[in-house]
N, C-alpha and C. Protein backbone atom coordinates (compact mmCIF):
# COMPACT_ATOMS: atom_id res chain seq x y z
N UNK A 1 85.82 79.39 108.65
CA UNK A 1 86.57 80.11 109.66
C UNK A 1 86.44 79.35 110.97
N UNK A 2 87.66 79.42 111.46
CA UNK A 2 87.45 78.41 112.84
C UNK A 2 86.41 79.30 113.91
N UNK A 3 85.55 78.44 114.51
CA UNK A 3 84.92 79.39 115.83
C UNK A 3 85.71 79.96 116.89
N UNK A 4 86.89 80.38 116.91
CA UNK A 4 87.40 81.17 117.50
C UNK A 4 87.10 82.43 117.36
N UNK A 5 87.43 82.28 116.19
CA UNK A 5 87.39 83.72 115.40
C UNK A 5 85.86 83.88 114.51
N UNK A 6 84.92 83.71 115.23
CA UNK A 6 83.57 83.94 114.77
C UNK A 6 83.11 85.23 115.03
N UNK A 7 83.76 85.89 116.40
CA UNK A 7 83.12 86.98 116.66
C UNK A 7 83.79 88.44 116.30
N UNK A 8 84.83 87.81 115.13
CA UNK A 8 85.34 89.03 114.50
C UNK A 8 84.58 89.28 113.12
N UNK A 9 84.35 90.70 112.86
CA UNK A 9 83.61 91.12 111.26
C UNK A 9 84.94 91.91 110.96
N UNK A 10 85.91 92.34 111.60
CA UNK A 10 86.57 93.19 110.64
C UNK A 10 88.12 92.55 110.76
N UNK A 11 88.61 92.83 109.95
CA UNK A 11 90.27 92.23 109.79
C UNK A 11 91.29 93.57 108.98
N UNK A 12 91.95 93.65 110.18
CA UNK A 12 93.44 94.73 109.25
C UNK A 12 94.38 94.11 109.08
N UNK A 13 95.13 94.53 107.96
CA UNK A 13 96.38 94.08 107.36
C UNK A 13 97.30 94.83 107.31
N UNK A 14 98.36 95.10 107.53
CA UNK A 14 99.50 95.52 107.76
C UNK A 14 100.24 95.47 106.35
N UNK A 15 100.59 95.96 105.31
CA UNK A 15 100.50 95.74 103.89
C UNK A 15 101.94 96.27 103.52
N UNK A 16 103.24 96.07 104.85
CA UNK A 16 104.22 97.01 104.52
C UNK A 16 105.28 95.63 104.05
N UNK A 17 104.91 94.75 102.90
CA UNK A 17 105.69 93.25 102.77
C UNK A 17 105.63 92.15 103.65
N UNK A 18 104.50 92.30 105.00
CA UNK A 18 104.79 91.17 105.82
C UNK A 18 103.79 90.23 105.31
N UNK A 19 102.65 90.42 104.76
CA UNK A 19 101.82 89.23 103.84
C UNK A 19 102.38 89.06 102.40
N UNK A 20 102.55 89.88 102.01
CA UNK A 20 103.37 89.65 100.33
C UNK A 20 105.03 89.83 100.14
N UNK A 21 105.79 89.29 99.32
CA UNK A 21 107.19 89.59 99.11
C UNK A 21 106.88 90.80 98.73
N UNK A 22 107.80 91.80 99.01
CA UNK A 22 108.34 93.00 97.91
C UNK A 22 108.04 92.37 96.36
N UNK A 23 108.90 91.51 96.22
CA UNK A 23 108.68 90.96 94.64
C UNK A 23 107.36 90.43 94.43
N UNK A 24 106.32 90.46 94.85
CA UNK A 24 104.74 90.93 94.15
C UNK A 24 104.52 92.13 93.91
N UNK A 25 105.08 93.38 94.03
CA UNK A 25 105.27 94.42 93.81
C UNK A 25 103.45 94.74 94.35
N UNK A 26 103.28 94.33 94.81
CA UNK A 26 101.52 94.70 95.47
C UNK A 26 101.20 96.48 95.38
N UNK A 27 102.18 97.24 95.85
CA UNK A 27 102.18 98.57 95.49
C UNK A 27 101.89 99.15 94.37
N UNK A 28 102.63 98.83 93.45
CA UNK A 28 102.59 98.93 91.98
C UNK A 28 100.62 98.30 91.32
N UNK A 29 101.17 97.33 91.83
CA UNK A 29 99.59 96.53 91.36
C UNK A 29 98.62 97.42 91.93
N UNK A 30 98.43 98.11 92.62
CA UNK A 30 97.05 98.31 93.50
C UNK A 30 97.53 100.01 92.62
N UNK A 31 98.59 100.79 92.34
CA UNK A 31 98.68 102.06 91.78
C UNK A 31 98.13 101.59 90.41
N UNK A 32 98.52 101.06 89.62
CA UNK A 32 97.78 100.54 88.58
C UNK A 32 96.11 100.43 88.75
N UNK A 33 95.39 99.66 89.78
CA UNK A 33 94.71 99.47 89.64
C UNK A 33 93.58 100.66 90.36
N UNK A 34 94.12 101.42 91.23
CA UNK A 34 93.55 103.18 91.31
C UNK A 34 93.79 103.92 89.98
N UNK A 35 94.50 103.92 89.43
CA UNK A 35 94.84 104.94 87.88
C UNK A 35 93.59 103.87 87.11
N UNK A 36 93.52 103.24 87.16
CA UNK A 36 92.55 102.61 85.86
C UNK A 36 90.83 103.20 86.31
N UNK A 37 90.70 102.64 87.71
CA UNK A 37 89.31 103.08 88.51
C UNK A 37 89.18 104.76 88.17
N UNK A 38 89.91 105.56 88.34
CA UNK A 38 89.83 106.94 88.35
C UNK A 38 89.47 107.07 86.59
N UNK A 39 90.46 106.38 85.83
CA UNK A 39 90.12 107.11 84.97
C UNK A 39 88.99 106.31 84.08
N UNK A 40 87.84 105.21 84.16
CA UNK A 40 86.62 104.99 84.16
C UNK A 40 85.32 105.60 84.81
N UNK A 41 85.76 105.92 86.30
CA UNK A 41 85.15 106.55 87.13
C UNK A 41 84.98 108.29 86.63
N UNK A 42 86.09 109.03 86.10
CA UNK A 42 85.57 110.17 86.13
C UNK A 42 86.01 110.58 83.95
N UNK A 43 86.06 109.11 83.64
CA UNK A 43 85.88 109.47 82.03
C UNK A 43 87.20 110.20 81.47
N UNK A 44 88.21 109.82 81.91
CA UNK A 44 89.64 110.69 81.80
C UNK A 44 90.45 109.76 81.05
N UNK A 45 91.91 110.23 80.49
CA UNK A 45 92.29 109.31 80.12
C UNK A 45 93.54 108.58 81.10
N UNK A 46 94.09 107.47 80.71
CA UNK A 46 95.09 107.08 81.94
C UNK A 46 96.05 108.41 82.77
N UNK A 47 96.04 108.57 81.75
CA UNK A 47 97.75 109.99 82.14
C UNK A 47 96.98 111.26 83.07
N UNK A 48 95.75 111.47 82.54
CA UNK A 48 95.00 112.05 83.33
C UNK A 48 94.63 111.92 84.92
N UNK A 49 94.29 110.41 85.45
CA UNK A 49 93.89 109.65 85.88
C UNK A 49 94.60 109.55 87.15
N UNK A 50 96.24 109.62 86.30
CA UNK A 50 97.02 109.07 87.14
C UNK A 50 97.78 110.57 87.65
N UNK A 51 97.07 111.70 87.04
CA UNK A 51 97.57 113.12 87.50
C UNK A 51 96.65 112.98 88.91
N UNK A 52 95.55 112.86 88.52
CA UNK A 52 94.27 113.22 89.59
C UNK A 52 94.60 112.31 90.89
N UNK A 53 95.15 111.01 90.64
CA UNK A 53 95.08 110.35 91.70
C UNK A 53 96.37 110.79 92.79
N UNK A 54 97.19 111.22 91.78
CA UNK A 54 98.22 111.48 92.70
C UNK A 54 98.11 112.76 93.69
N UNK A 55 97.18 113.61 92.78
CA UNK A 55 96.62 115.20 93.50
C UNK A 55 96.15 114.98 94.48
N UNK A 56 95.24 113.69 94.58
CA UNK A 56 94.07 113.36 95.57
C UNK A 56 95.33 112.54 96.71
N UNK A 57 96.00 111.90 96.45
CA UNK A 57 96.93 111.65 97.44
C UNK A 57 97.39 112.10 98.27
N UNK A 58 98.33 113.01 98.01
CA UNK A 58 98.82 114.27 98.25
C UNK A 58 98.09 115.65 99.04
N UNK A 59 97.03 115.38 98.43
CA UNK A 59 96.46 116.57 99.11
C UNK A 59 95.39 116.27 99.90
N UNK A 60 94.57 114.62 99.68
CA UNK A 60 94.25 114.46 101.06
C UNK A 60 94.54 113.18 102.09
N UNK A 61 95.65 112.37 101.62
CA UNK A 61 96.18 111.55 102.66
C UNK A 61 96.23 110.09 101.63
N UNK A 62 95.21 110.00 101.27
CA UNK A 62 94.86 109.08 100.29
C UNK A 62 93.92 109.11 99.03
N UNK A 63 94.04 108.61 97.89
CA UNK A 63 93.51 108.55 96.98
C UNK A 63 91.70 108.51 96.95
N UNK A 64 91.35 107.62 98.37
CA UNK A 64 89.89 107.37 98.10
C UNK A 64 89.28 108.67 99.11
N UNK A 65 90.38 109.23 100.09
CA UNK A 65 89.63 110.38 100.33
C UNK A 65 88.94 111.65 99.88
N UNK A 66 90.17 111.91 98.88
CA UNK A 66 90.28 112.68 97.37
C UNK A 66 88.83 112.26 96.76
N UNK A 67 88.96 111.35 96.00
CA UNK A 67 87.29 110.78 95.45
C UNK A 67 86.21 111.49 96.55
N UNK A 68 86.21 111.14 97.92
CA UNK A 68 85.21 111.09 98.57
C UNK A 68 85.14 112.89 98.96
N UNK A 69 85.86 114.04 98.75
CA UNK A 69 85.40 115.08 98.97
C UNK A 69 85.28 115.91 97.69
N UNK A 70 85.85 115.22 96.22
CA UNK A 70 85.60 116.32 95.56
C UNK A 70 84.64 115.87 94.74
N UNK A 71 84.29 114.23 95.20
CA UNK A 71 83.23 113.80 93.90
C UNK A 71 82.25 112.70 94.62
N UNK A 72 82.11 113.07 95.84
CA UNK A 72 81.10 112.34 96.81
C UNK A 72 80.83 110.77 96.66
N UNK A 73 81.97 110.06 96.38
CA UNK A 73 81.99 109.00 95.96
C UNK A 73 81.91 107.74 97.17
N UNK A 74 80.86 107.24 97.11
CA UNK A 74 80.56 106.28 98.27
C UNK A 74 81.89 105.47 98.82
N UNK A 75 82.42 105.10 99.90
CA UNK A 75 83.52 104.68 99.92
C UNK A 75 83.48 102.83 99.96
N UNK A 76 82.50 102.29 100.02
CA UNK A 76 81.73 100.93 99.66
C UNK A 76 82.10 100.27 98.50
């Protein structure tokens, strides 16, 4: 990393197509890859998985918040 930028630890990304094309479908990839975590994480099957994640979406903003109030799941 250049020493400019030494005295940064955190970095945000803006994830609405301006680092990836649309055609990486990055959305898709990362829903895929929450439905798989959920349903290892709480022993479910995909279809299951991908009910829960969407509940947890929906009802609390995002998927890992969901995890983090109904199943105290470290967010790390």
């Amino acid at each position: 990393m250049p020493p400019a930028f030494a005295h940064i630890d955190t970095w945000i990304f803006d994830l609405d197509n301006t680092l990836y094309p649309a055609s990486a479908n990055l959305f898709a990839l990362i829903d895929a890859k929450m439905t798989a975590f959920i349903a290892d994480f709480l022993s479910v099957d995909p279809v299951e998985a991908r009910r829960i994640q969407k509940e947890y979406f929906l009802g609390h903003g995002t998927t890992l918040a969901g995890l983090m109030a109904g199943h105290d799941i470290d967010p790390a």
